[in-house]
PDB file of N, CA and C in Angstrom:
ATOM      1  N   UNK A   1     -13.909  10.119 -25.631  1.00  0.00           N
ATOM      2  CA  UNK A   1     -13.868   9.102 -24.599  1.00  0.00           C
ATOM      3  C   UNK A   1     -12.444   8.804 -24.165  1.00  0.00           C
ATOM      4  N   UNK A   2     -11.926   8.622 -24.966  1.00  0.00           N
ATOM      5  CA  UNK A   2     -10.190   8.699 -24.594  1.00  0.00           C
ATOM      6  C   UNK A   2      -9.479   9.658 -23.537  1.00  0.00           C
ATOM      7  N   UNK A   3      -9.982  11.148 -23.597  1.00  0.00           N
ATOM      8  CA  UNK A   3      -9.659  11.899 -22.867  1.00  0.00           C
ATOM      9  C   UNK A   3     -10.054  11.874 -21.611  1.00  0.00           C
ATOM     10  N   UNK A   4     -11.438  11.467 -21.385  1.00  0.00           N
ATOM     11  CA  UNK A   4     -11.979  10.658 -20.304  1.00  0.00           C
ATOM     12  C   UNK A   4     -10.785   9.965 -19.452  1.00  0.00           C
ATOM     13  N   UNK A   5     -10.785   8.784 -20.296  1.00  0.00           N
ATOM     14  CA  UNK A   5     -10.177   7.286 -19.912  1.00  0.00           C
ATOM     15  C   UNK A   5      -8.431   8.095 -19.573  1.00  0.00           C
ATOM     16  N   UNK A   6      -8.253   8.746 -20.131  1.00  0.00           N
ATOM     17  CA  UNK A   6      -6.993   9.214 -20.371  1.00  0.00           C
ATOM     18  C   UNK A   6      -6.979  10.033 -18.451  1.00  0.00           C
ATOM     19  N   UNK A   7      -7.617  10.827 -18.402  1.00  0.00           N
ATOM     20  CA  UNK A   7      -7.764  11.892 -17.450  1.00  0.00           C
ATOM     21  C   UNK A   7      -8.026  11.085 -15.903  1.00  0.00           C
ATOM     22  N   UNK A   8      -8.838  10.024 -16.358  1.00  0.00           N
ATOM     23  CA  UNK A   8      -9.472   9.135 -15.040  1.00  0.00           C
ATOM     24  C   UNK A   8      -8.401   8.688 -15.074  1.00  0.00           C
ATOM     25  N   UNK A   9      -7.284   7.891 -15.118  1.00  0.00           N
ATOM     26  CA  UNK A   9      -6.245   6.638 -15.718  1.00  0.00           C
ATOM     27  C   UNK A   9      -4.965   8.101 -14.495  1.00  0.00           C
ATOM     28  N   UNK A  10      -4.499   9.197 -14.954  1.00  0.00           N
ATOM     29  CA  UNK A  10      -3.858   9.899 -14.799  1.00  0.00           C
ATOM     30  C   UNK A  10      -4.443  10.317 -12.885  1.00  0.00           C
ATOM     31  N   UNK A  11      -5.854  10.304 -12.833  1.00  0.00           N
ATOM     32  CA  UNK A  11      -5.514  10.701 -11.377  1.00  0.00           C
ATOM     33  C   UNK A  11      -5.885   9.789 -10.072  1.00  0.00           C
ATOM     34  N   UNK A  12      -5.666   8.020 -10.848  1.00  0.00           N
ATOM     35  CA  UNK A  12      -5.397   6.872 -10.032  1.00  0.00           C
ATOM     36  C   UNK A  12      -3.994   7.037 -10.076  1.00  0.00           C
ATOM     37  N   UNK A  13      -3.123   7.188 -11.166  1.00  0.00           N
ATOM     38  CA  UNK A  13      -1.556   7.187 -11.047  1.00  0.00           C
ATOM     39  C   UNK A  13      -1.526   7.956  -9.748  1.00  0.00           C
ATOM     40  N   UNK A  14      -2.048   9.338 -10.137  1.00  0.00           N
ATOM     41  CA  UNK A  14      -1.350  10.620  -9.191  1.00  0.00           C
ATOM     42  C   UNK A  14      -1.730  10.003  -7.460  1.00  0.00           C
ATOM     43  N   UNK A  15      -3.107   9.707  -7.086  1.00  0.00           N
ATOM     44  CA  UNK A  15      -3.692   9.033  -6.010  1.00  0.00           C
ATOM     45  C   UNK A  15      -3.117   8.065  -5.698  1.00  0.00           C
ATOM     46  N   UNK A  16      -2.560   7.331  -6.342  1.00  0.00           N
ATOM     47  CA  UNK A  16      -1.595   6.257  -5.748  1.00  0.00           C
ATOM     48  C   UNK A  16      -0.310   6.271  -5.460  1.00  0.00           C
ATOM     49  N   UNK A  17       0.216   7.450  -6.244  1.00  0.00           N
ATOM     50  CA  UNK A  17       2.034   7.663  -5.552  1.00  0.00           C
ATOM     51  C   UNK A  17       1.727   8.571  -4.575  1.00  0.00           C
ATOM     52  N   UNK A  18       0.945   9.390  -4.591  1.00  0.00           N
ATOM     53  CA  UNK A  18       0.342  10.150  -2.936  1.00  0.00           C
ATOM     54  C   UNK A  18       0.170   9.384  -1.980  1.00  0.00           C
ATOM     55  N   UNK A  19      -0.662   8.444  -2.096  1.00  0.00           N
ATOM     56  CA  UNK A  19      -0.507   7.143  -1.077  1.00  0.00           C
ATOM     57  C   UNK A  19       0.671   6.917  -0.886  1.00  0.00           C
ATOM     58  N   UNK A  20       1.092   6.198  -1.808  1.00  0.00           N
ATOM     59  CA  UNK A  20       3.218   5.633  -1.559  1.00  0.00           C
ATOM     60  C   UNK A  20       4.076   6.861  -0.450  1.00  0.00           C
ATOM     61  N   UNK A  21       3.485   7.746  -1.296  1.00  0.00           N
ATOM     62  CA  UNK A  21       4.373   8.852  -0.623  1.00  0.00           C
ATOM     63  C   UNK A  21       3.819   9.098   1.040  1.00  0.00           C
ATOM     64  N   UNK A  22       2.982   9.103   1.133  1.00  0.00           N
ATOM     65  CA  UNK A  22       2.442   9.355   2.602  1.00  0.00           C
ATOM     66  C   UNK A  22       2.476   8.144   3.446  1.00  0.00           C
ATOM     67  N   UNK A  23       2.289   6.874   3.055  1.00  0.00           N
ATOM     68  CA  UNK A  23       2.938   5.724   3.717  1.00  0.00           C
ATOM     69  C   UNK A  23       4.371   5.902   3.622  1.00  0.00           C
ATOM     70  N   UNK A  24       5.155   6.176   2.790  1.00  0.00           N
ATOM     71  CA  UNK A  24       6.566   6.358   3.220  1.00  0.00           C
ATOM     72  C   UNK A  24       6.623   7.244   4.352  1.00  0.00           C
ATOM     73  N   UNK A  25       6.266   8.098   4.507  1.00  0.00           N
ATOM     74  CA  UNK A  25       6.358  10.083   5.570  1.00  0.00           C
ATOM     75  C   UNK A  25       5.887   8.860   6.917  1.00  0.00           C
ATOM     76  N   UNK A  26       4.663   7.897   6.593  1.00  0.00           N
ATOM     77  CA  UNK A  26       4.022   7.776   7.840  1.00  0.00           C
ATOM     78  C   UNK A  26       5.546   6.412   8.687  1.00  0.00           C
ATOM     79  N   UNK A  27       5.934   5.892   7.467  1.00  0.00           N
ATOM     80  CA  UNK A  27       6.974   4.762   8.117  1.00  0.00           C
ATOM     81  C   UNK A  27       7.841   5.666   8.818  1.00  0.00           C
ATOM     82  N   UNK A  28       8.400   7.065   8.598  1.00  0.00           N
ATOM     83  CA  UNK A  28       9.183   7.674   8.925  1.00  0.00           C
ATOM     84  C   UNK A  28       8.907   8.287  10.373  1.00  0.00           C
ATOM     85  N   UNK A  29       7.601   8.773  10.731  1.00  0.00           N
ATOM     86  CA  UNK A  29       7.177   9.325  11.878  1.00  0.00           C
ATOM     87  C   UNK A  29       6.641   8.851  12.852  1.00  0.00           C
ATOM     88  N   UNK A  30       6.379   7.282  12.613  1.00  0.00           N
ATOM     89  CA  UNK A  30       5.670   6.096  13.470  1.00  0.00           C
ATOM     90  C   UNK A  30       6.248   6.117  14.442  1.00  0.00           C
ATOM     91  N   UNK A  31       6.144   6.016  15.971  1.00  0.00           N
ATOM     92  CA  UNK A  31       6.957   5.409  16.887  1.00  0.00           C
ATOM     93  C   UNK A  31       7.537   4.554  16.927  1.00  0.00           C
ATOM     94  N   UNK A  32       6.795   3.391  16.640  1.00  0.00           N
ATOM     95  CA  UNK A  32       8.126   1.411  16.720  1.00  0.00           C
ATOM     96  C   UNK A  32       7.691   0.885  15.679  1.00  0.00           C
ATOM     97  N   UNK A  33       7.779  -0.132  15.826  1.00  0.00           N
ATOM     98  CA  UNK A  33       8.011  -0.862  14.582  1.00  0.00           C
ATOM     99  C   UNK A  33       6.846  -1.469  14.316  1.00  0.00           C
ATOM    100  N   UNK A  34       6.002  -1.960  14.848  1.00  0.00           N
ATOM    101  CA  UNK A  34       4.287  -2.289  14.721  1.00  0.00           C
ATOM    102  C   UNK A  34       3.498  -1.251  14.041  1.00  0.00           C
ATOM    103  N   UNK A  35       3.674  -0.038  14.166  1.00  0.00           N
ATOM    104  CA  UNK A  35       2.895   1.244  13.971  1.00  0.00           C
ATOM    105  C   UNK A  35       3.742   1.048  12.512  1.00  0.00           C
ATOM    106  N   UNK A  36       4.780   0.876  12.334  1.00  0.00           N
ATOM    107  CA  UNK A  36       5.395   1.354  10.839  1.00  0.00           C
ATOM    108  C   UNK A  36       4.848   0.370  10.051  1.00  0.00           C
ATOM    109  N   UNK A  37       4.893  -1.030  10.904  1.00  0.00           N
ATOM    110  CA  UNK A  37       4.809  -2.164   9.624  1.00  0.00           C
ATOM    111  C   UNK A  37       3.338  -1.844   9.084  1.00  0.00           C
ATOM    112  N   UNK A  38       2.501  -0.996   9.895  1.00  0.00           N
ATOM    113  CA  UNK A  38       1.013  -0.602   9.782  1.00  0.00           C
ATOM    114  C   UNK A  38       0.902   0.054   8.511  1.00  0.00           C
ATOM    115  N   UNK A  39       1.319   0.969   8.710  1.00  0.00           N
ATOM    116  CA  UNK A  39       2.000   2.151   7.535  1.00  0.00           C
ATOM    117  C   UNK A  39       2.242   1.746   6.222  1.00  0.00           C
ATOM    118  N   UNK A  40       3.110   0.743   5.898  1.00  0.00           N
ATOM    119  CA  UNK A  40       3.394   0.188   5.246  1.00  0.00           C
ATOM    120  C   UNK A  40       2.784  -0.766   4.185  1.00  0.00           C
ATOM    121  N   UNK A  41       2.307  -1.318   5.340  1.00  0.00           N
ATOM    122  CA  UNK A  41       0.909  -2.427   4.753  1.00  0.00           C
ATOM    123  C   UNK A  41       0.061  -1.868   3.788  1.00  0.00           C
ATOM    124  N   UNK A  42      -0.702  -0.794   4.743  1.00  0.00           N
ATOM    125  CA  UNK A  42      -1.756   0.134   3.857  1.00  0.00           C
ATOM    126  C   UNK A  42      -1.115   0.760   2.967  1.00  0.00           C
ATOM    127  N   UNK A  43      -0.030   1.572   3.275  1.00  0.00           N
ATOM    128  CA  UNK A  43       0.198   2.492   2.008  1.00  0.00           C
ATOM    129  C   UNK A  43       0.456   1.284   0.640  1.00  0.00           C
ATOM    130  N   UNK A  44       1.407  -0.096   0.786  1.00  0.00           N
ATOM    131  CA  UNK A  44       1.665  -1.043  -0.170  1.00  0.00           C
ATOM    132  C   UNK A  44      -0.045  -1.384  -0.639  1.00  0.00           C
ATOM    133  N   UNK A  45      -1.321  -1.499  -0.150  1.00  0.00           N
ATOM    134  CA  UNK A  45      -2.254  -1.450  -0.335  1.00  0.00           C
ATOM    135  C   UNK A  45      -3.169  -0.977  -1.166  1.00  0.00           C
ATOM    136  N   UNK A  46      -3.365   0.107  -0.376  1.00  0.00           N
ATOM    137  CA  UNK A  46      -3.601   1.614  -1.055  1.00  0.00           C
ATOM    138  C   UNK A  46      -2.859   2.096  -2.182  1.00  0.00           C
ATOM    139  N   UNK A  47      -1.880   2.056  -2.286  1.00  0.00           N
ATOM    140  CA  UNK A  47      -1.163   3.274  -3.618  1.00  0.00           C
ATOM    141  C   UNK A  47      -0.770   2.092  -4.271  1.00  0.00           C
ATOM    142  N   UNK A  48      -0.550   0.958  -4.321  1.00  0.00           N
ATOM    143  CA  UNK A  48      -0.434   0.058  -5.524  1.00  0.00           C
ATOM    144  C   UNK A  48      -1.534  -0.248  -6.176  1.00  0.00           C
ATOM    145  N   UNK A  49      -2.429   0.033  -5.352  1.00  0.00           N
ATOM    146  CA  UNK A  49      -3.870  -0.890  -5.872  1.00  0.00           C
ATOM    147  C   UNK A  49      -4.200   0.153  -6.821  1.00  0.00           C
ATOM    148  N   UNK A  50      -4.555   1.484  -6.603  1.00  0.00           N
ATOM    149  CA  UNK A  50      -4.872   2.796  -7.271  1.00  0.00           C
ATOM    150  C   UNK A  50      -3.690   2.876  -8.814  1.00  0.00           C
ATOM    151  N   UNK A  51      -2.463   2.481  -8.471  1.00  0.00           N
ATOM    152  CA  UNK A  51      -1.544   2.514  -9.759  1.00  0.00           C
ATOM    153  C   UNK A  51      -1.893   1.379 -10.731  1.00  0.00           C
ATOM    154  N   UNK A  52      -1.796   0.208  -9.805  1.00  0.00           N
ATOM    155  CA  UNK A  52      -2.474  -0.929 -11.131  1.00  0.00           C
ATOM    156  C   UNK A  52      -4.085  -0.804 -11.943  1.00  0.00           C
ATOM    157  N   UNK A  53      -4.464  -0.040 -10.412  1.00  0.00           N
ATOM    158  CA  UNK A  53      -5.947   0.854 -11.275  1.00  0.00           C
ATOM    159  C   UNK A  53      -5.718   1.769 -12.304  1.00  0.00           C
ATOM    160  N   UNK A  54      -5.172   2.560 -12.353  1.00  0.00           N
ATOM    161  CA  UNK A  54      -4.339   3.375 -13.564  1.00  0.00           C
ATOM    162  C   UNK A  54      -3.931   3.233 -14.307  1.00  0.00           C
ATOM    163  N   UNK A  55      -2.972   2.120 -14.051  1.00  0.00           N
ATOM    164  CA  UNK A  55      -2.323   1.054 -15.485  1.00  0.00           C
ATOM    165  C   UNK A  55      -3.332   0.454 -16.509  1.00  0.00           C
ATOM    166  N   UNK A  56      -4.232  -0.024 -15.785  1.00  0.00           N
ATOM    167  CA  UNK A  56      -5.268  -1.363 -16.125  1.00  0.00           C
ATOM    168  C   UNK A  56      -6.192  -0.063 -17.419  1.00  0.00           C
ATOM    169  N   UNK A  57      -6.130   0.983 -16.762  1.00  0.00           N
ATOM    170  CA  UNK A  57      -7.126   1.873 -17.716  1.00  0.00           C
ATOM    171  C   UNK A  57      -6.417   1.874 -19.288  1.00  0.00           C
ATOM    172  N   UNK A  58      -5.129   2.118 -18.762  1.00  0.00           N
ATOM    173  CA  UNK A  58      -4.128   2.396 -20.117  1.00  0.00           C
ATOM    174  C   UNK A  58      -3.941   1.399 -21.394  1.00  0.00           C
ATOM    175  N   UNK A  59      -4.242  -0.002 -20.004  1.00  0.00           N
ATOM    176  CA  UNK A  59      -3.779  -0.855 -21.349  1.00  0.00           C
ATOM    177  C   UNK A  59      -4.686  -1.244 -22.110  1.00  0.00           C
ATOM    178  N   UNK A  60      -5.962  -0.731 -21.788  1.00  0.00           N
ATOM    179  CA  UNK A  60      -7.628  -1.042 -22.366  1.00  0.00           C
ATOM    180  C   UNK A  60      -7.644  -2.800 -22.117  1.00  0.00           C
ATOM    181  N   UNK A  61      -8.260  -3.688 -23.084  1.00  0.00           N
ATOM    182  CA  UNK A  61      -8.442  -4.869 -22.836  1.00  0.00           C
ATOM    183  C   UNK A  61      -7.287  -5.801 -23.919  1.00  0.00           C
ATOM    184  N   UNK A  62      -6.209  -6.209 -23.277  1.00  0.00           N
ATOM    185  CA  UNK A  62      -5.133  -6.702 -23.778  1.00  0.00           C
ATOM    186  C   UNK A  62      -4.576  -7.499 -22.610  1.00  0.00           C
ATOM    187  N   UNK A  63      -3.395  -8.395 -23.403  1.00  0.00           N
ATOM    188  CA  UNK A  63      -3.069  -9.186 -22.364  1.00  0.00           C
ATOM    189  C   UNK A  63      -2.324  -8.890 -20.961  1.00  0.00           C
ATOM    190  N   UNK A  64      -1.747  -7.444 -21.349  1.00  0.00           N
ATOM    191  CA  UNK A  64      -1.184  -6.688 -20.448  1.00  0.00           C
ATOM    192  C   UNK A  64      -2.473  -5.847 -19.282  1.00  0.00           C
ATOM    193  N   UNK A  65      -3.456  -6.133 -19.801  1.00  0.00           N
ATOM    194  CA  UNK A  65      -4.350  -6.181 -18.639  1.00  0.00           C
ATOM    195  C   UNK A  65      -4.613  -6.899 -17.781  1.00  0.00           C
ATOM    196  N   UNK A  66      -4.749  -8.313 -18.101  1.00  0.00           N
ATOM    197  CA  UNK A  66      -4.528  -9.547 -17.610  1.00  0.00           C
ATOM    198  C   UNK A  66      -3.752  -9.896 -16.665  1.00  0.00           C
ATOM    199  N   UNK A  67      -2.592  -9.552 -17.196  1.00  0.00           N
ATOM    200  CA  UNK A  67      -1.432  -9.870 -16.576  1.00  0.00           C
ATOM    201  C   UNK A  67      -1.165  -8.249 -15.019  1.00  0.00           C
ATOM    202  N   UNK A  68      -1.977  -7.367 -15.335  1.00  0.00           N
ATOM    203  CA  UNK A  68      -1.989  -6.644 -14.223  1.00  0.00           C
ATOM    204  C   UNK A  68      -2.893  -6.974 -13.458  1.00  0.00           C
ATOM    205  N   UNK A  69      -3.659  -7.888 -13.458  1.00  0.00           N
ATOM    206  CA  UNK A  69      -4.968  -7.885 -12.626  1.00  0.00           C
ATOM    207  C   UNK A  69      -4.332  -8.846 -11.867  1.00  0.00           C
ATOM    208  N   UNK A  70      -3.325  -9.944 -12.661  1.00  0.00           N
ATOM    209  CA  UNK A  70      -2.537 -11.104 -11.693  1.00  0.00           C
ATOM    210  C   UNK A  70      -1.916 -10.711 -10.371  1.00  0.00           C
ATOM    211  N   UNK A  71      -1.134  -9.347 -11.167  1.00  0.00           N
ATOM    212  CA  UNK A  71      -0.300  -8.752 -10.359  1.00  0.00           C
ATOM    213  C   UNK A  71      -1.263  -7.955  -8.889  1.00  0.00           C
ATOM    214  N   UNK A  72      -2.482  -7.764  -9.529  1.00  0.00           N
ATOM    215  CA  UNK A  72      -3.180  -7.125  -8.103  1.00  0.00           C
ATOM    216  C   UNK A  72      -3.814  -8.130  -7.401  1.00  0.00           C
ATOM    217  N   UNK A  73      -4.033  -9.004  -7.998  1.00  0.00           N
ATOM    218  CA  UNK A  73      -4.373 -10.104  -6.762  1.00  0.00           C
ATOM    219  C   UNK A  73      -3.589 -10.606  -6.287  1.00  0.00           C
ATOM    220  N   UNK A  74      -2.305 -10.982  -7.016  1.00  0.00           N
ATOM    221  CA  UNK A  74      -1.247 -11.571  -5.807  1.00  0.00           C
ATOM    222  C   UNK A  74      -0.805 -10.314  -4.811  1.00  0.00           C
ATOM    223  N   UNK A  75      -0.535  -9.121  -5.313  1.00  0.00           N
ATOM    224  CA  UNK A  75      -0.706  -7.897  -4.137  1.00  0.00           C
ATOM    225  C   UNK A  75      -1.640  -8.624  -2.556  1.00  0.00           C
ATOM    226  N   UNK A  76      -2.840  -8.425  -3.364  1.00  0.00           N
ATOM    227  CA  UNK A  76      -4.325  -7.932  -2.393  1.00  0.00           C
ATOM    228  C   UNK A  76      -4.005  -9.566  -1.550  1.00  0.00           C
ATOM    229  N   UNK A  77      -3.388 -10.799  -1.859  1.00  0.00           N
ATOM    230  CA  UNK A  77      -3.426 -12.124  -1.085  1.00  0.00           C
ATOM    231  C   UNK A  77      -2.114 -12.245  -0.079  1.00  0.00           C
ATOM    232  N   UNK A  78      -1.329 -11.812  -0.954  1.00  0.00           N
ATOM    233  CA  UNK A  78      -0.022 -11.818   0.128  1.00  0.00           C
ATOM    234  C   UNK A  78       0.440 -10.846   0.476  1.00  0.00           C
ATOM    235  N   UNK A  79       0.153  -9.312   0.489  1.00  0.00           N
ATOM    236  CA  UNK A  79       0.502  -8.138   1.634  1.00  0.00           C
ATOM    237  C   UNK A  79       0.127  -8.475   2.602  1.00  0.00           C
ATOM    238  N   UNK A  80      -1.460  -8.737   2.825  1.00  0.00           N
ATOM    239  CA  UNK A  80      -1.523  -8.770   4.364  1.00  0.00           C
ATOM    240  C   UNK A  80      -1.158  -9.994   4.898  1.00  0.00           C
ATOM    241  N   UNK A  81      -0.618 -10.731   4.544  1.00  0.00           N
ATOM    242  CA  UNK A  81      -0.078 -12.190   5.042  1.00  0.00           C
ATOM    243  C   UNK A  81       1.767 -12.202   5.347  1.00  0.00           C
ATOM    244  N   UNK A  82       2.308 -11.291   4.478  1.00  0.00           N
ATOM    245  CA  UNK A  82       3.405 -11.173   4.434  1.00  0.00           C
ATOM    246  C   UNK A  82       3.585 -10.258   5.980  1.00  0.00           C
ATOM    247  N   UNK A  83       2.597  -9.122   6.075  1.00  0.00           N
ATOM    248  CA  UNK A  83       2.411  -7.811   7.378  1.00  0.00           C
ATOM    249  C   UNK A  83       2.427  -8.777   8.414  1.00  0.00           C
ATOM    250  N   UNK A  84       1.657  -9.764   8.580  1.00  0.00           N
ATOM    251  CA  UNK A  84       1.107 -10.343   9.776  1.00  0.00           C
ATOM    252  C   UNK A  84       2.319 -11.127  10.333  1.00  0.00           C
ATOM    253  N   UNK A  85       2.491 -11.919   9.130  1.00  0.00           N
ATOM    254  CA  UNK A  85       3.910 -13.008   9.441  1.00  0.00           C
ATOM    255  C   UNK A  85       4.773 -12.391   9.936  1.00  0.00           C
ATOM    256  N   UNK A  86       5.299 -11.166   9.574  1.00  0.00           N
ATOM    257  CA  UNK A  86       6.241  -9.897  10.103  1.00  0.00           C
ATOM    258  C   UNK A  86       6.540  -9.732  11.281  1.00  0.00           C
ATOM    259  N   UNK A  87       5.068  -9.099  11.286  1.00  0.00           N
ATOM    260  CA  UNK A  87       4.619  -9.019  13.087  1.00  0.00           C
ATOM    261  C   UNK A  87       4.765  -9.973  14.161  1.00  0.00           C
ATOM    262  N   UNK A  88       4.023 -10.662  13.438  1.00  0.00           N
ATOM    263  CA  UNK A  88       4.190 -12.616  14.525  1.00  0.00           C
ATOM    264  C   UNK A  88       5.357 -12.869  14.659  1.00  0.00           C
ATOM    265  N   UNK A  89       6.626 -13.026  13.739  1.00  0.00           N
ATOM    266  CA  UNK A  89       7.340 -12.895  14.055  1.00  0.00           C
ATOM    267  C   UNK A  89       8.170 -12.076  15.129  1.00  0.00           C
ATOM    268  N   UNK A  90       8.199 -10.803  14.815  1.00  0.00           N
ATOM    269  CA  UNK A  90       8.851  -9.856  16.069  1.00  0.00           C
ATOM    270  C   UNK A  90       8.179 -10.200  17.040  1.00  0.00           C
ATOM    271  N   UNK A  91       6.656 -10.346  17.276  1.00  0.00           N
ATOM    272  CA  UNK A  91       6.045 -10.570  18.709  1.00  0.00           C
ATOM    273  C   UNK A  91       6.594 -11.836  19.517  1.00  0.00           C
ATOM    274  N   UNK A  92       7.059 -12.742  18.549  1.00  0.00           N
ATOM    275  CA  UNK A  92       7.840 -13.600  19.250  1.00  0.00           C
ATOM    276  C   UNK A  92       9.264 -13.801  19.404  1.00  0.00           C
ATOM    277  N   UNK A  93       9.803 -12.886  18.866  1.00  0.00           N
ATOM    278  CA  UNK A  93      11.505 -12.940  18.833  1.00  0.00           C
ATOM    279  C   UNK A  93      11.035 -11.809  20.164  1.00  0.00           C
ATOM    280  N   UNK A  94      10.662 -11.191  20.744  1.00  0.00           N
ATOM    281  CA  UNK A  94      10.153 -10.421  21.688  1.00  0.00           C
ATOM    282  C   UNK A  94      10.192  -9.440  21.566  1.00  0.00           C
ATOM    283  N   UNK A  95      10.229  -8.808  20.863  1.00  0.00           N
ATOM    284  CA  UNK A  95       9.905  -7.097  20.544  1.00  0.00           C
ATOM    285  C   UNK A  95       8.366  -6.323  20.893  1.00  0.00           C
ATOM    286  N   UNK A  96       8.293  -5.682  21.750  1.00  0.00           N
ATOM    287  CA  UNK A  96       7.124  -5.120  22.944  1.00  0.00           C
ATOM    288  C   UNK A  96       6.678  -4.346  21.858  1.00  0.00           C
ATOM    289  N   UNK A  97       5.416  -3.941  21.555  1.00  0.00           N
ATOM    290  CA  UNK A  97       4.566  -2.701  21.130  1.00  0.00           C
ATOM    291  C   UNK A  97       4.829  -1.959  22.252  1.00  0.00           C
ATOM    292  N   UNK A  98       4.744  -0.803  21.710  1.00  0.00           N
ATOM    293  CA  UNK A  98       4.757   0.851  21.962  1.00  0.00           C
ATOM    294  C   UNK A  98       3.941   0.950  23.107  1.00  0.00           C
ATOM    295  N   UNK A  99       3.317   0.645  24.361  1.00  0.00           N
ATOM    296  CA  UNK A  99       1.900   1.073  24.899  1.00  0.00           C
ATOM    297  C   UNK A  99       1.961   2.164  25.758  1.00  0.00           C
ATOM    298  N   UNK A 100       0.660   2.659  26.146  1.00  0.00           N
ATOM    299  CA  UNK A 100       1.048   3.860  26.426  1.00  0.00           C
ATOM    300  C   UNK A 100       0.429   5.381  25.545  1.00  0.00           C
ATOM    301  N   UNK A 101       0.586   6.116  26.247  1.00  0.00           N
ATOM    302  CA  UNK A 101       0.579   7.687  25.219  1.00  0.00           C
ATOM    303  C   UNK A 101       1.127   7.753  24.008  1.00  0.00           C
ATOM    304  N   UNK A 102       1.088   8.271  23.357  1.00  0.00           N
ATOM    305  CA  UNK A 102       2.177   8.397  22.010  1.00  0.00           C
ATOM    306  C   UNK A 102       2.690   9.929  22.487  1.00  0.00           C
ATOM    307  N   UNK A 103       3.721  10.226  21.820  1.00  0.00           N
ATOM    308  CA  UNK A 103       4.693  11.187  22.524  1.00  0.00           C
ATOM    309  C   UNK A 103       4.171  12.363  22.447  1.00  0.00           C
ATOM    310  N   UNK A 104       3.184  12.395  21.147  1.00  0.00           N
ATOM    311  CA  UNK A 104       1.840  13.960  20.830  1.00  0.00           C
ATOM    312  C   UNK A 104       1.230  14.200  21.962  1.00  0.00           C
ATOM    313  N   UNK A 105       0.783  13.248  22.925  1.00  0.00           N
ATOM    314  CA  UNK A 105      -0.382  13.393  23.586  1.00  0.00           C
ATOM    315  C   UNK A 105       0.106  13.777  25.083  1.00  0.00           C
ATOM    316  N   UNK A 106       1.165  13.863  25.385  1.00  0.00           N
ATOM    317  CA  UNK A 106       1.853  13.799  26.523  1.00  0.00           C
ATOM    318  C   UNK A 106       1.711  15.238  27.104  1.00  0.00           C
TER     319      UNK A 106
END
C-alpha cells in the first residue's frame, strides 16, 4: 500500500510543477496583462493545489497534514480574490484589454 500511496503522492507532485511550469510558458506568451494575470491565477490554482495534494499524501494523518490543508484553503479563498483585485485595479488605473484578433489569428 505504501508503494501505492508513494506512486499516487509522486504523480500529483509531477502534475503540479507541469502546471507551474506551463502557467509560467503561458505568462510568457500572453498578449497583455489581463490574459497573463489569467495564466497565473489558474496555473497558482492548478499546480499548487495538485502539490499540496501530493504533500498531504506524504504526510499521512499528522499535524503536518493539517496544517497543509490550512495552507490550501487559504490558497483556494484568496487567489481568486487577490486575481480580481489585480485586475480591478488596472481596469481602473486605465489599462485597456487586448480586443480584437490575437496576433495567431490574423
Amino acid at each position: 500500500m505504501s508503494e501505492v500511496l508513494d506512486a499516487a503522492s509522486w504523480a500529483l507532485l509531477t502534475a503540479g510543477g507541469l502546471a507551474c511550469v506551463v502557467g509560467a510558458v503561458g505568462m510568457l506568451r500572453m498578449p497583455d496583462f489581463y490574459t497573463r494575470i489569467h495564466a497565473a491565477s489558474v496555473s497558482d490554482a492548478v499546480g499548487a493545489g495538485l502539490i499540496l495534494a501530493g504533500l498531504l499524501l506524504q504526510a499521512g494523518w499528522t499535524l503536518v497534514a493539517v496544517k497543509l490543508v490550512v495552507i490550501g484553503l487559504l490558497l483556494f479563498f484568496t487567489s481568486p480574490a487577490a486575481t480580481h483585485a489585480l485586475a480591478k485595479a488596472a481596469l481602473e488605473r486605465g489599462l485597456q484589454p487586448l480586443l480584437g484578433k490575437a496576433p495567431w489569428e490574423r
